[in-house]
Protein backbone atom coordinates (compact mmCIF):
# COMPACT_ATOMS: atom_id res chain seq x y z
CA UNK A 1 113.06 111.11 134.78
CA UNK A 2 109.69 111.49 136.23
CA UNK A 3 106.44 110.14 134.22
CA UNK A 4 104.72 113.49 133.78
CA UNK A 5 108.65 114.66 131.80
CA UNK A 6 108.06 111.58 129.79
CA UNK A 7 104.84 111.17 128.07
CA UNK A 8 105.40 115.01 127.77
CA UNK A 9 108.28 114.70 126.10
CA UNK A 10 107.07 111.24 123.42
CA UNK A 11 103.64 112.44 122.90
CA UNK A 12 102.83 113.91 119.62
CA UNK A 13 101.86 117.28 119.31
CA UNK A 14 99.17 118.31 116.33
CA UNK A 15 98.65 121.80 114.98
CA UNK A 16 95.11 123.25 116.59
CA UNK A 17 92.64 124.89 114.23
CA UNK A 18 88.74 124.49 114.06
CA UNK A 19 89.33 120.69 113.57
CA UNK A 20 89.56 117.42 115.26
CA UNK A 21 90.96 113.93 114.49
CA UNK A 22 88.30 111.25 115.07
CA UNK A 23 87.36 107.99 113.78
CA UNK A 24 85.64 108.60 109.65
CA UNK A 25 84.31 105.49 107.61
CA UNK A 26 87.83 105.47 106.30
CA UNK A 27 89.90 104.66 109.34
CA UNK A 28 90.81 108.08 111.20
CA UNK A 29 89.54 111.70 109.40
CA UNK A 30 89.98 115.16 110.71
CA UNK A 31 86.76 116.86 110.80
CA UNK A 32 85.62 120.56 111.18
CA UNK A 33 84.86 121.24 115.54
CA UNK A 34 83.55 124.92 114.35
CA UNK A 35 81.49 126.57 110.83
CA UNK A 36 84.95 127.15 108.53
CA UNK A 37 83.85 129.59 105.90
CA UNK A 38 84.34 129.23 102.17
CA UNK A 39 87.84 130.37 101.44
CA UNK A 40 89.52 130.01 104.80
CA UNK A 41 92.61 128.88 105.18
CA UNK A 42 92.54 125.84 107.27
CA UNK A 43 95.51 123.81 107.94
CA UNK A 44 99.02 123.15 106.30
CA UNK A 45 100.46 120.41 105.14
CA UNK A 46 103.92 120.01 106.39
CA UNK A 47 106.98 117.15 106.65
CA UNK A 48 110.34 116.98 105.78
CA UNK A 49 111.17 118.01 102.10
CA UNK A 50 112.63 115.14 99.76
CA UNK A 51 113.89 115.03 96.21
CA UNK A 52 112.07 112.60 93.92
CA UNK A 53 114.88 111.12 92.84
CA UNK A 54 115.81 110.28 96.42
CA UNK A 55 112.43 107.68 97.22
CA UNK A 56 113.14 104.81 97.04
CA UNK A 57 109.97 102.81 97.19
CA UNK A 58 107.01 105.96 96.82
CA UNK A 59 104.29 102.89 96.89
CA UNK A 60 104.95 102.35 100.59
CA UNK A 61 104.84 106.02 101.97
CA UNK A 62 101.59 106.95 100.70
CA UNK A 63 101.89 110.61 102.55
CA UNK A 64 103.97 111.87 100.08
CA UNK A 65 102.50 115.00 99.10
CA UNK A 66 103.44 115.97 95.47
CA UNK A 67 105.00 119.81 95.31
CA UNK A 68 106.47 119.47 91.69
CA UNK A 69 108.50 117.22 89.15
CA UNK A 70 111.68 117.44 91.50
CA UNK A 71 110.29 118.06 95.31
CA UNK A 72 107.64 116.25 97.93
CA UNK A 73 106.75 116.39 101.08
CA UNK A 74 107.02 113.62 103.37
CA UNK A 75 103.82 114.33 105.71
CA UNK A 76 104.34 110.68 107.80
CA UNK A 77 105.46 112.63 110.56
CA UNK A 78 101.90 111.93 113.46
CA UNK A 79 102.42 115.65 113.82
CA UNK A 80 101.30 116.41 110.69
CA UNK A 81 97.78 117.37 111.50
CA UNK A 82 97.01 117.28 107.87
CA UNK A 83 97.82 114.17 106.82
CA UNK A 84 94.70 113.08 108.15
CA UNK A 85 92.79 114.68 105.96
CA UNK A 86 90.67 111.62 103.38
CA UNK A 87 90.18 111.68 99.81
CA UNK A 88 87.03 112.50 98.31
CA UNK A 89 85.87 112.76 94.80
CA UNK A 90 83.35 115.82 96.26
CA UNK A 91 86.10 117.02 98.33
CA UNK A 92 85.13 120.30 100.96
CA UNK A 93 88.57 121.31 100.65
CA UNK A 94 91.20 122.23 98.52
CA UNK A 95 95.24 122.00 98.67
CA UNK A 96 97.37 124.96 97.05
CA UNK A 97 100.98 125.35 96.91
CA UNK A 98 102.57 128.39 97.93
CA UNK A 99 106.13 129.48 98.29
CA UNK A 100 107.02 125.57 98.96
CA UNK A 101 104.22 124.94 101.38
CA UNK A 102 100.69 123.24 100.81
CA UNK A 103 98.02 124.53 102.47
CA UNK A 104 94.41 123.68 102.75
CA UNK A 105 91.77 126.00 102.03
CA UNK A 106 87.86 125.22 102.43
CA UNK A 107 86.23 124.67 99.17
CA UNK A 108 82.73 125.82 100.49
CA UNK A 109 81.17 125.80 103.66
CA UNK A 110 81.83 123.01 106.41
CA UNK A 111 79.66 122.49 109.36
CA UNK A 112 80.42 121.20 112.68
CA UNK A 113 81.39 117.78 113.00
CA UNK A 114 81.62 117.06 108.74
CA UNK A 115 84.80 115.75 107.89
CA UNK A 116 87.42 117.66 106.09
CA UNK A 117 88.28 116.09 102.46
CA UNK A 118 90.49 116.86 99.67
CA UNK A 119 90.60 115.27 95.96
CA UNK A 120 93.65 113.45 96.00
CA UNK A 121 94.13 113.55 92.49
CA UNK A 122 94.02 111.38 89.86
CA UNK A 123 97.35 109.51 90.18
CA UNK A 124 97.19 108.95 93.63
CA UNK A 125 93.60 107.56 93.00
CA UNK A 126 94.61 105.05 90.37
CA UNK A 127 97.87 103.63 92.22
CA UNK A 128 96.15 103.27 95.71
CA UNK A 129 92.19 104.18 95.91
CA UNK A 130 91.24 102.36 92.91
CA UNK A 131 92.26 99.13 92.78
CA UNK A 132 90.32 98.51 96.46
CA UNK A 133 87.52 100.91 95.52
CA UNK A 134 86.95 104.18 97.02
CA UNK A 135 85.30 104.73 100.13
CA UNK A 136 84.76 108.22 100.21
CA UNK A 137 81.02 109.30 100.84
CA UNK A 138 80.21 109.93 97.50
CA UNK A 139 81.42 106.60 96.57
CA UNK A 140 79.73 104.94 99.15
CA UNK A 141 76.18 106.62 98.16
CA UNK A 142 76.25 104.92 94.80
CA UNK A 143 78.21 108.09 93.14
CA UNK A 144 80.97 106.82 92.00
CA UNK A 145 84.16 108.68 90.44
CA UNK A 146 83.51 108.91 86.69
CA UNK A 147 85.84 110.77 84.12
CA UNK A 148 83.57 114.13 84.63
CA UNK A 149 84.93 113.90 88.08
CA UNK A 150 88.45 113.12 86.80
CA UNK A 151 88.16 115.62 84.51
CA UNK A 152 87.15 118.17 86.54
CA UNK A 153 89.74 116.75 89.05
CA UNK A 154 92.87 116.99 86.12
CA UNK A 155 91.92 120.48 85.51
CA UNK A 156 91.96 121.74 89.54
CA UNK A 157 95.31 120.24 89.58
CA UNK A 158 96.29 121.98 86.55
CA UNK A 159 95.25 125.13 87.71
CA UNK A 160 97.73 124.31 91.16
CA UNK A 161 100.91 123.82 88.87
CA UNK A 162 100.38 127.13 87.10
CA UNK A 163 100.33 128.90 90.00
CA UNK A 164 104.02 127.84 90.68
């Protein structure tokens, strides 16, 4: 097999959109490459599905992405564009599930070159964020994520489950 076959055939292939991944203060980020407009749909979230009951150890796969009570997505896969997308408490972006699939939608406006965040929510925040501090930008800037934001956080992610 000839080296060009290869590396075609081992390296990873993301999903394109107006984004890139690049380096963020987190570790890597995906951030916007062109203006995405309030409302547009940007990228999807996508892995193999697994049962709840069927995870073992949920603290070490922290890409599990949460579709309800009995289903989540395993987003680990390097493929999944997506799952470098960081938490933020002032996230630019927002996650919905639809018909089994989460995709992202822009929140408001994002300009060339800003990085594209979601609110991960507030149990993923407690079991992994929290207990080495957040590092999201708002965080960093002295803002902190108090229970407005929690609260305000709770009720977006109510919202999502009703719309099941």
């Amino acid at each position: 097999m000839t080296e060009s076959i290869r590396s075609k055939r081992t390296r990873a292939h993301h999903q394109s959109g107006p984004f890139r991944v690049g380096r963020s203060r987190t570790g890597l980020g995906l951030f916007a490459t062109e203006p995405i407009r309030k409302g547009k749909f940007i990228i999807e979230y996508w892995g193999k599905r697994v049962p709840w009951k069927d995870v073992e150890d949920e603290d070490q796969n922290r890409y599990y992405f949460d579709l309800n009570t009995r289903w989540a997505i395993d987003g680990a896969d390097r493929r999944n564009t997506a799952r470098y997308i960081n938490h933020s408490c002032k996230p630019n972006a927002e996650p919905y599930e639809m018909r089994g699939k989460i995709k992202i939608y822009a929140r408001r406006g994002i300009k060339p070159g800003e990085e594209i965040t979601y609110d991960y929510g507030k149990e993923y925040f407690e079991q992994f964020l929290e207990p080495v501090g957040c590092k999201c930008a708002g965080c960093a800037n002295g803002g902190g994520r108090s229970r407005h934001a929690f609260r305000h956080a709770s009720q977006r992610a109510s919202k999502r489950s009703r719309k099941r």
